[in-house]
PDB file of N, CA and C in Angstrom:
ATOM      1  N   UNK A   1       2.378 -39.791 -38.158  1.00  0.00           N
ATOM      2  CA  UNK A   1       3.046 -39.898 -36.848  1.00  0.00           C
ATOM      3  C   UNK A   1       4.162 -40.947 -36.902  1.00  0.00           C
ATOM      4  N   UNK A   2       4.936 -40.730 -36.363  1.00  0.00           N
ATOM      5  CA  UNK A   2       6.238 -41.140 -36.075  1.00  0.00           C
ATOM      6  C   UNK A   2       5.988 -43.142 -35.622  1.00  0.00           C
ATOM      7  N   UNK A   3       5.888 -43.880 -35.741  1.00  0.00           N
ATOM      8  CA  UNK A   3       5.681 -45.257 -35.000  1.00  0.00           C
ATOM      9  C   UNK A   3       6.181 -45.417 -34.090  1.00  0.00           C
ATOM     10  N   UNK A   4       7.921 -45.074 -33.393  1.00  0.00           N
ATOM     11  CA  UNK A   4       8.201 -45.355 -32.542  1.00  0.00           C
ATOM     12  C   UNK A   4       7.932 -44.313 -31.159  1.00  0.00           C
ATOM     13  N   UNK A   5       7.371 -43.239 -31.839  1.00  0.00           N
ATOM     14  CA  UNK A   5       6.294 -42.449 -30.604  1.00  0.00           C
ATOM     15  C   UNK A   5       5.600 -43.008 -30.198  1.00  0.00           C
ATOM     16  N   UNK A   6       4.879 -43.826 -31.094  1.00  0.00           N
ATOM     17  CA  UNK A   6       2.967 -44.155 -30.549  1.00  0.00           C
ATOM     18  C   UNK A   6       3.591 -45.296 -29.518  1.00  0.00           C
ATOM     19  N   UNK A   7       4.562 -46.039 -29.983  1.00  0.00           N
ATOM     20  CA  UNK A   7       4.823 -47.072 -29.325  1.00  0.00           C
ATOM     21  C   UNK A   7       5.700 -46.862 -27.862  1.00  0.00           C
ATOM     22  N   UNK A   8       6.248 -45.978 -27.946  1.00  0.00           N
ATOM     23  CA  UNK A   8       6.808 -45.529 -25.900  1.00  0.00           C
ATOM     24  C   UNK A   8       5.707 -45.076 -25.941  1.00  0.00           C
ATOM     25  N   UNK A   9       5.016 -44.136 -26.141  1.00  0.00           N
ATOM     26  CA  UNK A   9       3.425 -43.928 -25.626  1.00  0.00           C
ATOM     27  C   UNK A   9       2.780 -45.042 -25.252  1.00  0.00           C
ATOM     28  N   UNK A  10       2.717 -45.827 -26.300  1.00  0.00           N
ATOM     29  CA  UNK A  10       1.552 -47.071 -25.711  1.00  0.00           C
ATOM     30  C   UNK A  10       2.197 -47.558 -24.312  1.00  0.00           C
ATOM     31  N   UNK A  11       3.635 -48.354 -24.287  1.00  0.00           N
ATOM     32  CA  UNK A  11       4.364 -48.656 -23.401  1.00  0.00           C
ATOM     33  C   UNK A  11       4.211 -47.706 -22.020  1.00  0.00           C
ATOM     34  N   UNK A  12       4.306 -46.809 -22.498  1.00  0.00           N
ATOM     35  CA  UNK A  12       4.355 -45.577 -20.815  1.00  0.00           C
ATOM     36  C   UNK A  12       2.870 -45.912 -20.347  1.00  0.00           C
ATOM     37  N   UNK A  13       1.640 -46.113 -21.233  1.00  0.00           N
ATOM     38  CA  UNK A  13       0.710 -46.016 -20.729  1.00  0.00           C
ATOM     39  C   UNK A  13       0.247 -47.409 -19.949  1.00  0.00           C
ATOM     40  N   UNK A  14       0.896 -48.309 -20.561  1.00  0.00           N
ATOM     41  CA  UNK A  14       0.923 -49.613 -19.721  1.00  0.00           C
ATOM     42  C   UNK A  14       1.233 -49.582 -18.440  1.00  0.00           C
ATOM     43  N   UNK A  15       2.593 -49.212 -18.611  1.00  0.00           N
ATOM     44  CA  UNK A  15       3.633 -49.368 -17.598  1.00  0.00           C
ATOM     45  C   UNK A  15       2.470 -48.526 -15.950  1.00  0.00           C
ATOM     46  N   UNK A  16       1.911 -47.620 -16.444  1.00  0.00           N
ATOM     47  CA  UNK A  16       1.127 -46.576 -15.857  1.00  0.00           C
ATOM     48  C   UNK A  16       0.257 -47.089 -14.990  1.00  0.00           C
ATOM     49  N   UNK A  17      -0.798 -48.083 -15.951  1.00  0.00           N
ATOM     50  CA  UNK A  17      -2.017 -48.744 -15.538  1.00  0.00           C
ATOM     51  C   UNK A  17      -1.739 -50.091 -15.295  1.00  0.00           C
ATOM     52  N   UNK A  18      -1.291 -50.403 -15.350  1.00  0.00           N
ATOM     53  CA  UNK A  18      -1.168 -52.526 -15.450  1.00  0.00           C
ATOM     54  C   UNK A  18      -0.883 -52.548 -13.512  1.00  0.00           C
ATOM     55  N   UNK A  19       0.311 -51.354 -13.047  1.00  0.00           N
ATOM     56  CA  UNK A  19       1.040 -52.124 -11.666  1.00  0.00           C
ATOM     57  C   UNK A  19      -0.333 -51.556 -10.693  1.00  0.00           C
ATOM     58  N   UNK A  20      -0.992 -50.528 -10.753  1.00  0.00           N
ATOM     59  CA  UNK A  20      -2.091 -49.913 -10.018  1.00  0.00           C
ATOM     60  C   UNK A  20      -3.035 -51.107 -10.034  1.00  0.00           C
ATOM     61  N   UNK A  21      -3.792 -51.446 -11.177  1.00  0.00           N
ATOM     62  CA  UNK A  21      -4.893 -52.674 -11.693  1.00  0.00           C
ATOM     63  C   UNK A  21      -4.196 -53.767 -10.515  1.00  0.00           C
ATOM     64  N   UNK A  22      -3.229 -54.335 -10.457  1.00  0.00           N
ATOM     65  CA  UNK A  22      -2.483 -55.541 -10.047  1.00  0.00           C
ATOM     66  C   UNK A  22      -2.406 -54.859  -8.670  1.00  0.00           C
ATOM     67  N   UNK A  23      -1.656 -54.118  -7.760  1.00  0.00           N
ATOM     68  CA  UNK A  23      -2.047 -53.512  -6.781  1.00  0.00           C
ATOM     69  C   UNK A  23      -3.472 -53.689  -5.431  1.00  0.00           C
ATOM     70  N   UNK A  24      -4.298 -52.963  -6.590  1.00  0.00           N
ATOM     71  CA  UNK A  24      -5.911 -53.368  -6.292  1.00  0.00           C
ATOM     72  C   UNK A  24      -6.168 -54.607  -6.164  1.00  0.00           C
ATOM     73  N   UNK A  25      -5.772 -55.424  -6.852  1.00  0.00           N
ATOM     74  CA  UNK A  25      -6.281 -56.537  -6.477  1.00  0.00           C
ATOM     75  C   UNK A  25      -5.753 -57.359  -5.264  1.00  0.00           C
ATOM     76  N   UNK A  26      -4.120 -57.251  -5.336  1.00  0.00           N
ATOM     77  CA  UNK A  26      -3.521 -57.644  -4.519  1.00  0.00           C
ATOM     78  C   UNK A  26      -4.047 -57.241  -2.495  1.00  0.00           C
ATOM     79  N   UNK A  27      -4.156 -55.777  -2.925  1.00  0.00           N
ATOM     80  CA  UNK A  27      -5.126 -55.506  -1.571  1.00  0.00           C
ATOM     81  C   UNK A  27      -6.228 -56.122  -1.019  1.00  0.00           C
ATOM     82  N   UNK A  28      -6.884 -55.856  -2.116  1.00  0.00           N
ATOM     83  CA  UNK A  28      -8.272 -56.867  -1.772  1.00  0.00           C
ATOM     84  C   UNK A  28      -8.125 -57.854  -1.625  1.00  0.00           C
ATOM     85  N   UNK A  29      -7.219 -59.466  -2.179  1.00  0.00           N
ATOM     86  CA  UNK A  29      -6.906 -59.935  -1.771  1.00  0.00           C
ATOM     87  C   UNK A  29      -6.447 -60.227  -0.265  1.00  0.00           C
ATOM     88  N   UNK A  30      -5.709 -59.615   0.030  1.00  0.00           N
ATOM     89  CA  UNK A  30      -4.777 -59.597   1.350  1.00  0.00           C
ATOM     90  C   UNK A  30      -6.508 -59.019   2.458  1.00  0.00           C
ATOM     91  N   UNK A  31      -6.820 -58.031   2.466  1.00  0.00           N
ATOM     92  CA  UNK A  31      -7.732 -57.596   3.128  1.00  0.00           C
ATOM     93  C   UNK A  31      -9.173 -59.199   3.240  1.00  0.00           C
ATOM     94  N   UNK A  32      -9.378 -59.488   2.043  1.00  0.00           N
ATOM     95  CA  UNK A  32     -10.345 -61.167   2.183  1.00  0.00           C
ATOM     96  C   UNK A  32      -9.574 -61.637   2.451  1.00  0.00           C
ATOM     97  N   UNK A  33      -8.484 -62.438   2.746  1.00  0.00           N
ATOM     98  CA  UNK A  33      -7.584 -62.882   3.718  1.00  0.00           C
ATOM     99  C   UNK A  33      -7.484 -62.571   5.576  1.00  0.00           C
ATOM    100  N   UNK A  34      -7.739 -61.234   5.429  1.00  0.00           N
ATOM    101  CA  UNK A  34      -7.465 -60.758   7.068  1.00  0.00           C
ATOM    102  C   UNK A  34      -9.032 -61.035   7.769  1.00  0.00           C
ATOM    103  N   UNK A  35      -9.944 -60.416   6.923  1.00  0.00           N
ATOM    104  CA  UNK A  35     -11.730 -60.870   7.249  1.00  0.00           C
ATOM    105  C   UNK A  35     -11.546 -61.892   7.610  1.00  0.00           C
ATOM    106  N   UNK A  36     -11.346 -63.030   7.107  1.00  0.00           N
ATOM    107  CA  UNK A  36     -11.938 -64.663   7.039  1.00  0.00           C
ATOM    108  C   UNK A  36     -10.816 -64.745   8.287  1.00  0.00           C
ATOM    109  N   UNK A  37      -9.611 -64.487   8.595  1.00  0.00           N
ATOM    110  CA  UNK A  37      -8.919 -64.865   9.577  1.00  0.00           C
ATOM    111  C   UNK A  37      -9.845 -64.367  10.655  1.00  0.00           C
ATOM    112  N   UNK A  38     -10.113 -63.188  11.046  1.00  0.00           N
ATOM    113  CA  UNK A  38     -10.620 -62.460  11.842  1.00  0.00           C
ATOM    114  C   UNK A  38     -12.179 -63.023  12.356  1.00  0.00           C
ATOM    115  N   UNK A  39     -12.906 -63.255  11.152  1.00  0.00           N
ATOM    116  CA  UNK A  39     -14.531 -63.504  11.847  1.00  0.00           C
ATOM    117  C   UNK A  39     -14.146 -65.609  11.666  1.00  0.00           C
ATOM    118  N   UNK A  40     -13.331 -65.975  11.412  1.00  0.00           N
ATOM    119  CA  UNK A  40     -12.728 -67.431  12.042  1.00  0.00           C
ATOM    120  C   UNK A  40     -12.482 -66.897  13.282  1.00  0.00           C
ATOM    121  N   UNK A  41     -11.673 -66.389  13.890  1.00  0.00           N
ATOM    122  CA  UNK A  41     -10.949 -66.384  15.375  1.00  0.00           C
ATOM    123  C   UNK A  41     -11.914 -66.114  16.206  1.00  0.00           C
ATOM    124  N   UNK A  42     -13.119 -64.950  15.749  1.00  0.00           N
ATOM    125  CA  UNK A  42     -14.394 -64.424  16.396  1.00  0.00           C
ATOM    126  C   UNK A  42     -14.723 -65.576  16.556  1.00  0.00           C
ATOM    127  N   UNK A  43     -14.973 -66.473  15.925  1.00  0.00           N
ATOM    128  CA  UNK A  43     -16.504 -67.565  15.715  1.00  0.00           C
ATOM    129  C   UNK A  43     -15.530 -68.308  16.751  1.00  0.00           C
ATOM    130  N   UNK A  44     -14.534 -68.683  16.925  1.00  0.00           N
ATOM    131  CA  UNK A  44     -13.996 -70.010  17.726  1.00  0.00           C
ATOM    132  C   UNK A  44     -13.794 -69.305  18.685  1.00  0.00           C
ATOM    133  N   UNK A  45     -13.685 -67.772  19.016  1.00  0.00           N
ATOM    134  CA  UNK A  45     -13.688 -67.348  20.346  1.00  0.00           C
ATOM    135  C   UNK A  45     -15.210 -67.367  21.578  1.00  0.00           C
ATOM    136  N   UNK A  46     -15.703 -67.166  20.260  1.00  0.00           N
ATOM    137  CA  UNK A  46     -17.303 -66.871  20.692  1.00  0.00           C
ATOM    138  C   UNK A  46     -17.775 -68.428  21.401  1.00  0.00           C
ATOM    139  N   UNK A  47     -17.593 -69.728  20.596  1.00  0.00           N
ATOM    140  CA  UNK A  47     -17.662 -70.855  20.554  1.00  0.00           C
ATOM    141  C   UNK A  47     -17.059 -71.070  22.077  1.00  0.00           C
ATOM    142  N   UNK A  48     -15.629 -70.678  22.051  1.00  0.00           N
ATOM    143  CA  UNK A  48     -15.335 -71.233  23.697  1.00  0.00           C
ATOM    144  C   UNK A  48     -15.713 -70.728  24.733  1.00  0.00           C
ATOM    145  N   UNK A  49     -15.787 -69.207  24.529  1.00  0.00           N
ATOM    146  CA  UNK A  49     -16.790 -68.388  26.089  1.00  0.00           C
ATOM    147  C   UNK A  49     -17.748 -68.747  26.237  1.00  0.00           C
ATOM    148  N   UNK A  50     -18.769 -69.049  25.210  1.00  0.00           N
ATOM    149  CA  UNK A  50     -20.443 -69.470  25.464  1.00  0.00           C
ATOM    150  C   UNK A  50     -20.883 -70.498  24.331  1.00  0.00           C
ATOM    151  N   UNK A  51     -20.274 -71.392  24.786  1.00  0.00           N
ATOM    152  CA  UNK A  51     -21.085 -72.571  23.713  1.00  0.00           C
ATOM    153  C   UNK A  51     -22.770 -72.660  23.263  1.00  0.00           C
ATOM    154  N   UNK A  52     -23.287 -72.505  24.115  1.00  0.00           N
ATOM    155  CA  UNK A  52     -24.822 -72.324  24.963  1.00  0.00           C
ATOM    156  C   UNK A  52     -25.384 -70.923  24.044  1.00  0.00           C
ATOM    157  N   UNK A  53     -24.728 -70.040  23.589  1.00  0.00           N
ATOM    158  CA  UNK A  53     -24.883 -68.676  23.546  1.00  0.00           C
ATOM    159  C   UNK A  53     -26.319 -69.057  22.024  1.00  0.00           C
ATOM    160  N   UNK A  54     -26.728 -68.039  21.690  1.00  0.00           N
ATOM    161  CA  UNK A  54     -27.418 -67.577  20.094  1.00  0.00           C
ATOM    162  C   UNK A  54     -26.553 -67.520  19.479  1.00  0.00           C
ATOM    163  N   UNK A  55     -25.031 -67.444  19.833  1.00  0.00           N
ATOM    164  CA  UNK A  55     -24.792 -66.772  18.298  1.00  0.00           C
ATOM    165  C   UNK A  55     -24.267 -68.286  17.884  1.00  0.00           C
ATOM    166  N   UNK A  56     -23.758 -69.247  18.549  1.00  0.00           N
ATOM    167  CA  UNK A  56     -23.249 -70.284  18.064  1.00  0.00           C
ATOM    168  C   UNK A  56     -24.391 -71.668  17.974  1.00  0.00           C
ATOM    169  N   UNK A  57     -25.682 -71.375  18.549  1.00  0.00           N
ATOM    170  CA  UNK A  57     -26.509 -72.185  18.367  1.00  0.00           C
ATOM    171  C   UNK A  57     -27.968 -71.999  19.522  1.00  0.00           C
ATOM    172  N   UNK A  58     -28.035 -73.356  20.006  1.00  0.00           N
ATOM    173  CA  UNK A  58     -29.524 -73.002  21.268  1.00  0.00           C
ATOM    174  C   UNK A  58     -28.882 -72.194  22.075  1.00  0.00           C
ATOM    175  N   UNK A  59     -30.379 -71.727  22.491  1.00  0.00           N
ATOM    176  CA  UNK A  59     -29.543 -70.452  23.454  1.00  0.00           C
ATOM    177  C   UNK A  59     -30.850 -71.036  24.535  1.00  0.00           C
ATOM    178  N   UNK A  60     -29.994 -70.771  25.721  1.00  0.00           N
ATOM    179  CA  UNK A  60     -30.594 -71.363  26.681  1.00  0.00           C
ATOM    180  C   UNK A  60     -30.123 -70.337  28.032  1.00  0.00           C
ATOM    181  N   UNK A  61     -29.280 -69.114  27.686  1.00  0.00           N
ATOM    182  CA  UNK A  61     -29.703 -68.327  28.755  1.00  0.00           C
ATOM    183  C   UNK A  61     -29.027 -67.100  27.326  1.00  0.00           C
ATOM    184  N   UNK A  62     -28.957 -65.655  27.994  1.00  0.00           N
ATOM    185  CA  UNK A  62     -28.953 -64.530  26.847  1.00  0.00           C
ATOM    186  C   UNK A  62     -26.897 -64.458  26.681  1.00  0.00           C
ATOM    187  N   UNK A  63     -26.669 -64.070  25.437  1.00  0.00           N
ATOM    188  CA  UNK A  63     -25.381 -63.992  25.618  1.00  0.00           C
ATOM    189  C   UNK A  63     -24.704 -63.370  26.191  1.00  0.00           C
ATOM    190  N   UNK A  64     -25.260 -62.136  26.963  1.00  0.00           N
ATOM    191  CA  UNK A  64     -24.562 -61.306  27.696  1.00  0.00           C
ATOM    192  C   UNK A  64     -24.173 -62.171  29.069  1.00  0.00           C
ATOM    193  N   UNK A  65     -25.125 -62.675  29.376  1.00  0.00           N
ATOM    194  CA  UNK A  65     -24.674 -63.855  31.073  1.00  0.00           C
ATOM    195  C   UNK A  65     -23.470 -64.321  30.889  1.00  0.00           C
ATOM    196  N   UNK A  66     -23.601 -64.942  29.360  1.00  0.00           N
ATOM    197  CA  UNK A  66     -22.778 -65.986  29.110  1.00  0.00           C
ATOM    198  C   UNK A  66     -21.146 -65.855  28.885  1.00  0.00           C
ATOM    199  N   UNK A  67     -21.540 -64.390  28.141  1.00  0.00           N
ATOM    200  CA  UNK A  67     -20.123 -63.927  28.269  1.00  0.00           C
ATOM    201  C   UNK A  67     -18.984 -63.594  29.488  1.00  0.00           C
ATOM    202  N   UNK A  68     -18.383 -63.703  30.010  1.00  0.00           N
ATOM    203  CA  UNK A  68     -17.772 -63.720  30.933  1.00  0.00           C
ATOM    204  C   UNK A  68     -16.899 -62.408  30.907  1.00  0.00           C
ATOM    205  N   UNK A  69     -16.038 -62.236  29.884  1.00  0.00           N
ATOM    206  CA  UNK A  69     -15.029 -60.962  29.955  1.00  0.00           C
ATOM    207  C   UNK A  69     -15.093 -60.383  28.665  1.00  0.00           C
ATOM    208  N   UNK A  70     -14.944 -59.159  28.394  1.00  0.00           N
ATOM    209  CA  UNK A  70     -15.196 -58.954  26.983  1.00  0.00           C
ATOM    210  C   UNK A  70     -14.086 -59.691  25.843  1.00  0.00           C
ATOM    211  N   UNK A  71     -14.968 -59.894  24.249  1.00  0.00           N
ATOM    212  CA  UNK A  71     -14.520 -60.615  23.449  1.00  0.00           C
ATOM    213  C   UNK A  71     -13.145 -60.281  22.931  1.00  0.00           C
ATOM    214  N   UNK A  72     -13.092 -58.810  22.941  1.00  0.00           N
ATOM    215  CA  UNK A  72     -12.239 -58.286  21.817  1.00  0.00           C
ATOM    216  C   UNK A  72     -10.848 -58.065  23.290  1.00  0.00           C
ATOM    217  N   UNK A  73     -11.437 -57.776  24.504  1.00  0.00           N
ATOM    218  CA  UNK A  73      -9.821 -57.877  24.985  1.00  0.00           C
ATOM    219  C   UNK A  73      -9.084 -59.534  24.870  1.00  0.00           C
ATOM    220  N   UNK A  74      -9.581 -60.438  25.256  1.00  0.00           N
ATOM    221  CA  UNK A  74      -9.448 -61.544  25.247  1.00  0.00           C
ATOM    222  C   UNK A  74      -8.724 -61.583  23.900  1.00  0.00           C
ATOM    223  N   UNK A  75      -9.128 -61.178  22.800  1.00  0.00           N
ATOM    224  CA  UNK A  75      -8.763 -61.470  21.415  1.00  0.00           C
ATOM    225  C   UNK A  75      -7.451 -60.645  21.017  1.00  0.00           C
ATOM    226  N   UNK A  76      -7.299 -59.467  21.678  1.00  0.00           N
ATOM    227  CA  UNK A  76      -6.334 -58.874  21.447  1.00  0.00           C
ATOM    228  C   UNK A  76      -5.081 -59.200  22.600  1.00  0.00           C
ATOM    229  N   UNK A  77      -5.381 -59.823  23.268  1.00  0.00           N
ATOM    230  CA  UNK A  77      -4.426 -60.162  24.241  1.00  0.00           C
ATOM    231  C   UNK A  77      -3.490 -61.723  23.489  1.00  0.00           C
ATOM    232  N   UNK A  78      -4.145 -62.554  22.726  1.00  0.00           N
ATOM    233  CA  UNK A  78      -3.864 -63.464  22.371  1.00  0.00           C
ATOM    234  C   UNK A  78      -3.811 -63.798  21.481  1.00  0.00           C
ATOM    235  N   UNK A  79      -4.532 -63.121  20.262  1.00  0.00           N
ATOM    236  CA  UNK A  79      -3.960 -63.818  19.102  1.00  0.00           C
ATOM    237  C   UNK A  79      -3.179 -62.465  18.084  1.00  0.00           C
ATOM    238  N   UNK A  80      -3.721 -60.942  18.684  1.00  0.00           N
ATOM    239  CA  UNK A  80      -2.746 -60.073  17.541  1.00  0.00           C
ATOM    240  C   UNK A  80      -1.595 -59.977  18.412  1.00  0.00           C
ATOM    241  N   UNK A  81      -1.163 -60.213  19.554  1.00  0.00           N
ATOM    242  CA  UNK A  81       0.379 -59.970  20.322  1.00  0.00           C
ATOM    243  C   UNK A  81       0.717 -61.372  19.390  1.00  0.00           C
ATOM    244  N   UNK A  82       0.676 -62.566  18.894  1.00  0.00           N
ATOM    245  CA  UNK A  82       1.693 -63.528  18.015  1.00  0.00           C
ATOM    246  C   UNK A  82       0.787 -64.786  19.469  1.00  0.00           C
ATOM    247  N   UNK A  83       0.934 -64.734  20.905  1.00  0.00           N
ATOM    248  CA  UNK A  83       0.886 -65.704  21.926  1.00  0.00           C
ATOM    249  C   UNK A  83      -0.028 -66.695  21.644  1.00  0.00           C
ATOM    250  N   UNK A  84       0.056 -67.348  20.677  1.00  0.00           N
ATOM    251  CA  UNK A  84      -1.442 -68.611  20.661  1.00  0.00           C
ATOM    252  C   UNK A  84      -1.761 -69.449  22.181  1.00  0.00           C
TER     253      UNK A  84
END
């Protein structure tokens, strides 16, 4: 066989697999990035509606009382529109 075949072969096959491999990771990355932002903002949202609640510690009445308005409008009103 020819050497400088095998070798654009090898090369094409790099070129092929290396940016996909790097890709993947980069996603996953970015995605464990958006989690940890997300169940952070939960936990400090949760924290200011019902301090008192189970999920952030003693619970001394049920979290539903405690909650006042639901979590996720509150959350989408203020922190995915940019408005801190």
């Amino acid at each position: 066989m020819d050497i400088k075949k095998i070798k654009e072969d090898h090369v094409s096959h790099v070129r092929g697999s290396l940016p996909r491999l790097y890709n993947e990771k980069l996603i996953r990355a970015i995605i464990r990035k958006l989690m940890r932002a997300i169940n952070g903002k939960l936990r400090r949202a949760i924290n200011r509606e019902a301090p008192n609640s189970h999920i952030s510690g003693s619970s001394s009445e049920p979290y539903q009382e405690a909650q006042k308005e639901p979590l996720i409008g509150k959350l989408t009103k203020s922190h995915i529109s940019g408005h801190s």
